[in-house]
PDB file of N, CA and C in Angstrom:
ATOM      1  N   UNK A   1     103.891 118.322 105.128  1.00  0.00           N
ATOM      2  CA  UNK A   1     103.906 116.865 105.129  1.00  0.00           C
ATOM      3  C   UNK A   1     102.688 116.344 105.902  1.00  0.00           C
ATOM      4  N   UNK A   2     101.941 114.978 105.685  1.00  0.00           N
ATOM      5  CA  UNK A   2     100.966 114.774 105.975  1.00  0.00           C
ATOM      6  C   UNK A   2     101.234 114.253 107.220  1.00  0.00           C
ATOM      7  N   UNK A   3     100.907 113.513 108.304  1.00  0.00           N
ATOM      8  CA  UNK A   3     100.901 113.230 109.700  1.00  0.00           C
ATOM      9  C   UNK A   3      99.927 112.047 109.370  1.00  0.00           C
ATOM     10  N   UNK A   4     100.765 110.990 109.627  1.00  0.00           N
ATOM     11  CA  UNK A   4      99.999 109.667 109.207  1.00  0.00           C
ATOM     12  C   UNK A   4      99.798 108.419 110.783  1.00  0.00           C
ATOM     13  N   UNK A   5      98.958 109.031 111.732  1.00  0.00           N
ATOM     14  CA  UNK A   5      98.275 108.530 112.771  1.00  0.00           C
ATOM     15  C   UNK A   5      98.230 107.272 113.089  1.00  0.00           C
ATOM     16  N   UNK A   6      98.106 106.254 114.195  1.00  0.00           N
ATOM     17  CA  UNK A   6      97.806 105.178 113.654  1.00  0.00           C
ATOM     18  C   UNK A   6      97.687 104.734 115.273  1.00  0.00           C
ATOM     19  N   UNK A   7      96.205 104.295 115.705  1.00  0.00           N
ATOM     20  CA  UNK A   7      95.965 103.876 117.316  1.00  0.00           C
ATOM     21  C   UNK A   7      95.617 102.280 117.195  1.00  0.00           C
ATOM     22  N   UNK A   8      96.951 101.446 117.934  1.00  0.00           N
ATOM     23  CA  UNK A   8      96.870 100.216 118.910  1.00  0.00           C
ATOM     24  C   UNK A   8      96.095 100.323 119.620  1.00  0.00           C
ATOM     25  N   UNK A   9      95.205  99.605 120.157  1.00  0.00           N
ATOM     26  CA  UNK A   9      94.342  98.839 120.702  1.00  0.00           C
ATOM     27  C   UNK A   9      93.980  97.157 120.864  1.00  0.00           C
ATOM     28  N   UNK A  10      92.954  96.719 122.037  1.00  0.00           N
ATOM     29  CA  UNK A  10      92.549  95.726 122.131  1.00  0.00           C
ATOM     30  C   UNK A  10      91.833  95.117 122.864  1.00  0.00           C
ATOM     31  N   UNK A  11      91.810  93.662 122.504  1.00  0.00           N
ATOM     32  CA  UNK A  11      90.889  93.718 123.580  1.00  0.00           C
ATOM     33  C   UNK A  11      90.443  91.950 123.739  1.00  0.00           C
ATOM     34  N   UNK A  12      89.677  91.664 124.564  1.00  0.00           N
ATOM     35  CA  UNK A  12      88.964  90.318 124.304  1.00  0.00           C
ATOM     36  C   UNK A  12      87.584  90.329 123.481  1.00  0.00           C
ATOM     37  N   UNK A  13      87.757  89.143 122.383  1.00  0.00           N
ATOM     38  CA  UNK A  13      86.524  89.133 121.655  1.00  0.00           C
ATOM     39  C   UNK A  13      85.611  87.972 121.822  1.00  0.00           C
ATOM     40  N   UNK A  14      84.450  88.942 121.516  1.00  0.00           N
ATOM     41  CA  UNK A  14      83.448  87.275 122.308  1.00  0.00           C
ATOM     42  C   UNK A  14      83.704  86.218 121.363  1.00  0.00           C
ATOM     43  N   UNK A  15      84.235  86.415 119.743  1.00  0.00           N
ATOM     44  CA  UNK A  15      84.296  85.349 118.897  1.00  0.00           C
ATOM     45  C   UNK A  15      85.736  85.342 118.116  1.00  0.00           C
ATOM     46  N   UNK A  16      86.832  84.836 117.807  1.00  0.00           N
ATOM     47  CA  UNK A  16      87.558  84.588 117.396  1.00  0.00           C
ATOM     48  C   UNK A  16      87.465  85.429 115.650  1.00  0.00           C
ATOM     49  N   UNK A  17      86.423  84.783 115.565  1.00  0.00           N
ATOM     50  CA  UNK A  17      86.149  84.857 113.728  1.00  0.00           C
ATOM     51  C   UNK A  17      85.117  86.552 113.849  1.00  0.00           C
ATOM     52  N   UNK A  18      85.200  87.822 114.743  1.00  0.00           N
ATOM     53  CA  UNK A  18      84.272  88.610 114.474  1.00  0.00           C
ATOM     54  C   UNK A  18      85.197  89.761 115.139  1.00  0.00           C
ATOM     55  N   UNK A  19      84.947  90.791 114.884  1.00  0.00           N
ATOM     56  CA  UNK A  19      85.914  91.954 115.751  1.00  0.00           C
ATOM     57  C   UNK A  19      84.802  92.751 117.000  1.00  0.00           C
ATOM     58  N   UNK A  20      83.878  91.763 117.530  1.00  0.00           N
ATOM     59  CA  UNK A  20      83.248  92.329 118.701  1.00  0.00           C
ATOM     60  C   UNK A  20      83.621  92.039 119.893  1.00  0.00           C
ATOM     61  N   UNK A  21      84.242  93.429 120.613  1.00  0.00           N
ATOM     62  CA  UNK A  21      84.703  93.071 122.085  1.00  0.00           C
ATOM     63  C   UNK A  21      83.903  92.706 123.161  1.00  0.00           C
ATOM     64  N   UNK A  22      84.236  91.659 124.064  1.00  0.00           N
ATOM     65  CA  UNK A  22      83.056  91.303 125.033  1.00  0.00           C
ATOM     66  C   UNK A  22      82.778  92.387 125.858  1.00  0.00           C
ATOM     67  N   UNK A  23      83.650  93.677 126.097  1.00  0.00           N
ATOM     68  CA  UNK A  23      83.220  94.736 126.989  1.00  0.00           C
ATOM     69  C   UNK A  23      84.240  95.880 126.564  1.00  0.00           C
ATOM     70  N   UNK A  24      83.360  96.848 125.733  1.00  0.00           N
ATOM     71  CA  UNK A  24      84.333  97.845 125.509  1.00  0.00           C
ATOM     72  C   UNK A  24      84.768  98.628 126.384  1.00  0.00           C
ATOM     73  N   UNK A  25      84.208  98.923 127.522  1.00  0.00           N
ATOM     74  CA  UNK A  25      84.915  99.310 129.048  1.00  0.00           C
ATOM     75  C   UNK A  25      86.230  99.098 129.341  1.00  0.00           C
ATOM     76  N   UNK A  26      86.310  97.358 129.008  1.00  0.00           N
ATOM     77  CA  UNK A  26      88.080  96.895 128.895  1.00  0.00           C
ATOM     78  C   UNK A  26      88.820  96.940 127.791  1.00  0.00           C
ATOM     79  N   UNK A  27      88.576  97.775 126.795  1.00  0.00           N
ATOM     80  CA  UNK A  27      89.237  97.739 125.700  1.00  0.00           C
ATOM     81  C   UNK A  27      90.867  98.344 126.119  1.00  0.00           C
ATOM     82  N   UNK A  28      91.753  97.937 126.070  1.00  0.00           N
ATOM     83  CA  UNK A  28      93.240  98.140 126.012  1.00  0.00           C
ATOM     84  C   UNK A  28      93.626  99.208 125.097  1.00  0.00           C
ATOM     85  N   UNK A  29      93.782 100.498 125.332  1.00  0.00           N
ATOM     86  CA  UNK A  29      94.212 101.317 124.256  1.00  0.00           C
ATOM     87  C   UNK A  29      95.631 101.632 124.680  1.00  0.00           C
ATOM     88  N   UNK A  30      96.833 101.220 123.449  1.00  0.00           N
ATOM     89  CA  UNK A  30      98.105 100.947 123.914  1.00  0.00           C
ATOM     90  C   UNK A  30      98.611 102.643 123.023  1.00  0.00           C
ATOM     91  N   UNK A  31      98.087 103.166 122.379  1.00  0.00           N
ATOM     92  CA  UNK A  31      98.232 104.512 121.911  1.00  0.00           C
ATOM     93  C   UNK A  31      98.626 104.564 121.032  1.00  0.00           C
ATOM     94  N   UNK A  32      98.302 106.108 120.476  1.00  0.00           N
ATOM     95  CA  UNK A  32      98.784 106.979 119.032  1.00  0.00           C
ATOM     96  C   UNK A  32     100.161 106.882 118.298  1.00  0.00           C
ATOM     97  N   UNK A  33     100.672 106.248 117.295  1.00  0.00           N
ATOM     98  CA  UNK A  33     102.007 106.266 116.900  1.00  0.00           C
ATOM     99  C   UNK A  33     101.944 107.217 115.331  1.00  0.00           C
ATOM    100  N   UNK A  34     103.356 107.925 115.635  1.00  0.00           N
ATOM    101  CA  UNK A  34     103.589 108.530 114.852  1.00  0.00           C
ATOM    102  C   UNK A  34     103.322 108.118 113.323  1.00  0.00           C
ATOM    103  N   UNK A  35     103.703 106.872 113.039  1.00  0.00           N
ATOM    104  CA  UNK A  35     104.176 106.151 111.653  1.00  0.00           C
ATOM    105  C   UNK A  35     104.124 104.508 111.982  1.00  0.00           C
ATOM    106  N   UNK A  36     103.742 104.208 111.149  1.00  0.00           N
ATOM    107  CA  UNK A  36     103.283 102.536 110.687  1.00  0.00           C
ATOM    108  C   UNK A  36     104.291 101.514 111.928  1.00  0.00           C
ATOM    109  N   UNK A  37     105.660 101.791 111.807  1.00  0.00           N
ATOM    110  CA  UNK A  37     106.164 101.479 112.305  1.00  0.00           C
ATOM    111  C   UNK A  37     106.801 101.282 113.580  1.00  0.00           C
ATOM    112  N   UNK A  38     106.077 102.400 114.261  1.00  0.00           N
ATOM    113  CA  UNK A  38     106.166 102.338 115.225  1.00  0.00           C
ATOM    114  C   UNK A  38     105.128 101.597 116.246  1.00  0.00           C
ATOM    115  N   UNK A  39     103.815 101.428 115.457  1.00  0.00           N
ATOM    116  CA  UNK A  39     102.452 101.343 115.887  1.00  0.00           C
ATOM    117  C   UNK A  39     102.620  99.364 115.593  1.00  0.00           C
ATOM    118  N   UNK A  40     103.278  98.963 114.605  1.00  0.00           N
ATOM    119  CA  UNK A  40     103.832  97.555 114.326  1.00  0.00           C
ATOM    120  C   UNK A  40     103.894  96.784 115.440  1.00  0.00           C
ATOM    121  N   UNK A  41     105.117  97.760 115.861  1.00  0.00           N
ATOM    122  CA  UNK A  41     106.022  97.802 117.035  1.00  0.00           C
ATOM    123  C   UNK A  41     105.619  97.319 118.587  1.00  0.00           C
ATOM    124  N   UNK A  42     104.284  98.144 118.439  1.00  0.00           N
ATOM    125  CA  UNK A  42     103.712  98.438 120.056  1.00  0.00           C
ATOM    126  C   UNK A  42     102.489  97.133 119.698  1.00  0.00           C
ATOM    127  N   UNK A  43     101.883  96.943 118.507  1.00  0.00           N
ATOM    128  CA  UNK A  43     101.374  95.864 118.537  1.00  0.00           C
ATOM    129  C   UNK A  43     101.668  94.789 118.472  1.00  0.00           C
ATOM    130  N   UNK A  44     102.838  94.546 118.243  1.00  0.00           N
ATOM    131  CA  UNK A  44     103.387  93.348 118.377  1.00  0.00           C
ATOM    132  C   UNK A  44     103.839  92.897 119.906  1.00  0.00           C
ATOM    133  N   UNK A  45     104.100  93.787 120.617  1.00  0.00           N
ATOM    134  CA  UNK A  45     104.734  93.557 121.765  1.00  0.00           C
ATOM    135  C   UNK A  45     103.023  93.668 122.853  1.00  0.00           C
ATOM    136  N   UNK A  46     101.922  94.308 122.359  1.00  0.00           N
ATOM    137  CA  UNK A  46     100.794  93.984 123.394  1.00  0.00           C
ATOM    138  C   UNK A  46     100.038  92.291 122.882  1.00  0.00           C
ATOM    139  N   UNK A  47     100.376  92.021 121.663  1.00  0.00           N
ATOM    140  CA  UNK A  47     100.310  90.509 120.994  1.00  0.00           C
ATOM    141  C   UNK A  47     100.746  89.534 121.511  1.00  0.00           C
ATOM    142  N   UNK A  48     102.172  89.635 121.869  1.00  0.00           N
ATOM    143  CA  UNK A  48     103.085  88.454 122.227  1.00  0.00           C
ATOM    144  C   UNK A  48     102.582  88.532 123.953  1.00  0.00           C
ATOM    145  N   UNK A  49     102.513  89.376 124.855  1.00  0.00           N
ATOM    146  CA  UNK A  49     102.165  89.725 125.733  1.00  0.00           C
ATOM    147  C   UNK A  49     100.789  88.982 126.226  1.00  0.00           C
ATOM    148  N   UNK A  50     100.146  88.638 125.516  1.00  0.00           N
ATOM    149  CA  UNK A  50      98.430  88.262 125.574  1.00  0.00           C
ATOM    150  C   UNK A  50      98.563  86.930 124.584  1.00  0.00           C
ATOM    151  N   UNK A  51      99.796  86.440 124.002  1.00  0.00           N
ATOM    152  CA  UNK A  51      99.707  85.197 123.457  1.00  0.00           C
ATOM    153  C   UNK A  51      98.956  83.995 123.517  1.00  0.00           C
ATOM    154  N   UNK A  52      98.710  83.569 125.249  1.00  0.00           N
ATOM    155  CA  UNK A  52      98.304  82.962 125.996  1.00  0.00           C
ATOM    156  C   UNK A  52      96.788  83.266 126.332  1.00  0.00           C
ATOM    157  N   UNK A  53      96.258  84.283 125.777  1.00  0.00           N
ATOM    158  CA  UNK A  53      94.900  84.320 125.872  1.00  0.00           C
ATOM    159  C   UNK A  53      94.174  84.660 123.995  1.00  0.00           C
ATOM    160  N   UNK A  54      93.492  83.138 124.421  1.00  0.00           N
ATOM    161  CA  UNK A  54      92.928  82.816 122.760  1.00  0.00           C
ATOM    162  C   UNK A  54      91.814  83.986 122.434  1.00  0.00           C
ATOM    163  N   UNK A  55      91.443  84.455 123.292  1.00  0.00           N
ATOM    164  CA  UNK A  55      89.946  85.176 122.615  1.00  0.00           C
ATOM    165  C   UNK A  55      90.509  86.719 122.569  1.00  0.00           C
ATOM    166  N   UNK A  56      91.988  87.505 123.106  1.00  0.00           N
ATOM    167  CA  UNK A  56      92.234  88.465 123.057  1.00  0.00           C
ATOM    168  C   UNK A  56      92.811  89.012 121.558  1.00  0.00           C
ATOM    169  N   UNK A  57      92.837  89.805 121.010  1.00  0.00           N
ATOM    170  CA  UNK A  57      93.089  90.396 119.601  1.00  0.00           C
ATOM    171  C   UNK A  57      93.611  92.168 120.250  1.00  0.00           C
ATOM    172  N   UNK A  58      94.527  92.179 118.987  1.00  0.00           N
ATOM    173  CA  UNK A  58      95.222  93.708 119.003  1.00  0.00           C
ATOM    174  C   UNK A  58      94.983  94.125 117.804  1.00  0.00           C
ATOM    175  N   UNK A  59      94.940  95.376 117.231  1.00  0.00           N
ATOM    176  CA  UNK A  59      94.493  96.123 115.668  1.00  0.00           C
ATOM    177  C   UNK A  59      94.881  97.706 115.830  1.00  0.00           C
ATOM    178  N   UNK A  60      95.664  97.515 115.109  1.00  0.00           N
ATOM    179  CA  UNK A  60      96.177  99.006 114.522  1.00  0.00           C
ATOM    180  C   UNK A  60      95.030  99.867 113.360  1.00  0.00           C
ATOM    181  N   UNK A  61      94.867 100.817 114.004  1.00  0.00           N
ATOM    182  CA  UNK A  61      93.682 101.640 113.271  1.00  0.00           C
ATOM    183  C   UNK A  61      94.585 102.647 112.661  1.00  0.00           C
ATOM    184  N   UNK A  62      94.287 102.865 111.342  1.00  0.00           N
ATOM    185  CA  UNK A  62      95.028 103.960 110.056  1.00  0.00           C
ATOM    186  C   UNK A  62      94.279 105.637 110.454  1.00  0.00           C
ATOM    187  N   UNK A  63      94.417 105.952 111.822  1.00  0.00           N
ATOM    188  CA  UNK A  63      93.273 107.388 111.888  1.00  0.00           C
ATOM    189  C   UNK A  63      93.956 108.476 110.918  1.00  0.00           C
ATOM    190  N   UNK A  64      94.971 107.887 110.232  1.00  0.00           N
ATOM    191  CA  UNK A  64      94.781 109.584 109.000  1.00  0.00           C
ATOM    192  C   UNK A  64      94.435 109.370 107.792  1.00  0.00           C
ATOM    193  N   UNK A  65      93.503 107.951 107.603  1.00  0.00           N
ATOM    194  CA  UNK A  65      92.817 107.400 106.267  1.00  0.00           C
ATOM    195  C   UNK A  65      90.775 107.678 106.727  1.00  0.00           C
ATOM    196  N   UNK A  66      91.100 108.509 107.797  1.00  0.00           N
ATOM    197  CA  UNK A  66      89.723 108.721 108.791  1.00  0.00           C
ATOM    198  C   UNK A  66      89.451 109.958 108.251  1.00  0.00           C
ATOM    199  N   UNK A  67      90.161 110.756 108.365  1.00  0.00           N
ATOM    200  CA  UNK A  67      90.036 112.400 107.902  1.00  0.00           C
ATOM    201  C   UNK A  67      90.589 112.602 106.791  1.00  0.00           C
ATOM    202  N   UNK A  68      90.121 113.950 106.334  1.00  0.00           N
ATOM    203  CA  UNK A  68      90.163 114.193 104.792  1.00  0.00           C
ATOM    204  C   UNK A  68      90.612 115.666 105.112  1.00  0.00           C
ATOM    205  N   UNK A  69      91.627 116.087 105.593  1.00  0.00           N
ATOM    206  CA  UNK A  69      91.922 117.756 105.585  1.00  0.00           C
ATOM    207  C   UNK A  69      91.597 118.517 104.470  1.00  0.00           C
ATOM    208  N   UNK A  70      91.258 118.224 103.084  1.00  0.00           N
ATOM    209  CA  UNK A  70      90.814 119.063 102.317  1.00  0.00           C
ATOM    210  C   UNK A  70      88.867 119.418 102.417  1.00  0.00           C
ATOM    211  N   UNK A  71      88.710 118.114 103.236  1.00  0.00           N
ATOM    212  CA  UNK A  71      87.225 118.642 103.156  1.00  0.00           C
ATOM    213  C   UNK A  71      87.244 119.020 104.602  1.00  0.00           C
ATOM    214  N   UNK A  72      85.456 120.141 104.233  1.00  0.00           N
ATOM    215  CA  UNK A  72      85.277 120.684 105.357  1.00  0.00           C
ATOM    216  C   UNK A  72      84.403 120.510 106.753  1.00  0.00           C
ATOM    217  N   UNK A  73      85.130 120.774 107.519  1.00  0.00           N
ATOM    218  CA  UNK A  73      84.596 119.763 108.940  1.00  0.00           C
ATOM    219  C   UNK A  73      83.206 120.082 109.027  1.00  0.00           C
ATOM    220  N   UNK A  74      82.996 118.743 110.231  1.00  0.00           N
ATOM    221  CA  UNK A  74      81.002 119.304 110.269  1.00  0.00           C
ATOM    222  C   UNK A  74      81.427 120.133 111.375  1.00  0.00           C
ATOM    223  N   UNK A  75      80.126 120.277 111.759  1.00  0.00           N
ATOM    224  CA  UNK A  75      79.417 121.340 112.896  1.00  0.00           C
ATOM    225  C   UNK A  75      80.084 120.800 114.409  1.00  0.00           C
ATOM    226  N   UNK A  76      80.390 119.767 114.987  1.00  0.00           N
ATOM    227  CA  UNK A  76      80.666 119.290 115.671  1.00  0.00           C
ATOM    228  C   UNK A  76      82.048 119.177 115.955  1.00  0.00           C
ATOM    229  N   UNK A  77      82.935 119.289 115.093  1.00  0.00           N
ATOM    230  CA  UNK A  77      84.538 119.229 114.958  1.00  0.00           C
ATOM    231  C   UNK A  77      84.634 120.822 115.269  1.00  0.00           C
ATOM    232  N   UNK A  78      83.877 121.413 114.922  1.00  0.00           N
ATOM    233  CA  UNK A  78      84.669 123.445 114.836  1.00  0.00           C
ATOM    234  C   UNK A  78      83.862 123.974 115.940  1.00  0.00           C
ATOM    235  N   UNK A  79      84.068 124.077 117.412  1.00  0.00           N
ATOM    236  CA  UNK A  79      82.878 124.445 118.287  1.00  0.00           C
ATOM    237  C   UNK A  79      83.751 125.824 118.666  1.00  0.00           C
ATOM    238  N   UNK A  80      83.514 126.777 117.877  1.00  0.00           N
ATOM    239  CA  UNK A  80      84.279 127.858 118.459  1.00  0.00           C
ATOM    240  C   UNK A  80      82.870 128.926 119.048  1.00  0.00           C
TER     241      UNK A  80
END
């Protein structure tokens, strides 16, 4: 079965309308969820949490639409 990844994060953005954080140093990483739903879950609750701050944004990243297990890794992924 495939293992379908998915990392919460966030952060403050210098622009409302752009996904650039004013300091990726402070980026909020709220962590790895098993399944869609759980990752929903944790973003919704670092959302409501930061309601009150207009320039902050949360985004669930799909990391098992990132990798391709049938193809083969570079040079940098296999350091044996």
């Amino acid at each position: 079965m495939t293992q379908r990844l998915h990392l919460v994060f966030g952060g403050e953005l210098t622009d409302t309308q752009k996904t650039t954080f004013t300091d990726v140093s402070q980026i909020d990483v709220v962590g790895i969820f098993p399944d869609y739903k759980s990752a929903y879950s944790a973003w919704k609750d670092a959302a409501h949490r930061t309601v009150d701050d207009a320039q902050t944004r949360y985004f669930i990243a799909h990391l098992h639409r990132l990798r391709d297990e049938e193809a083969a890794a570079s040079s940098t992924e296999e350091l044996s």
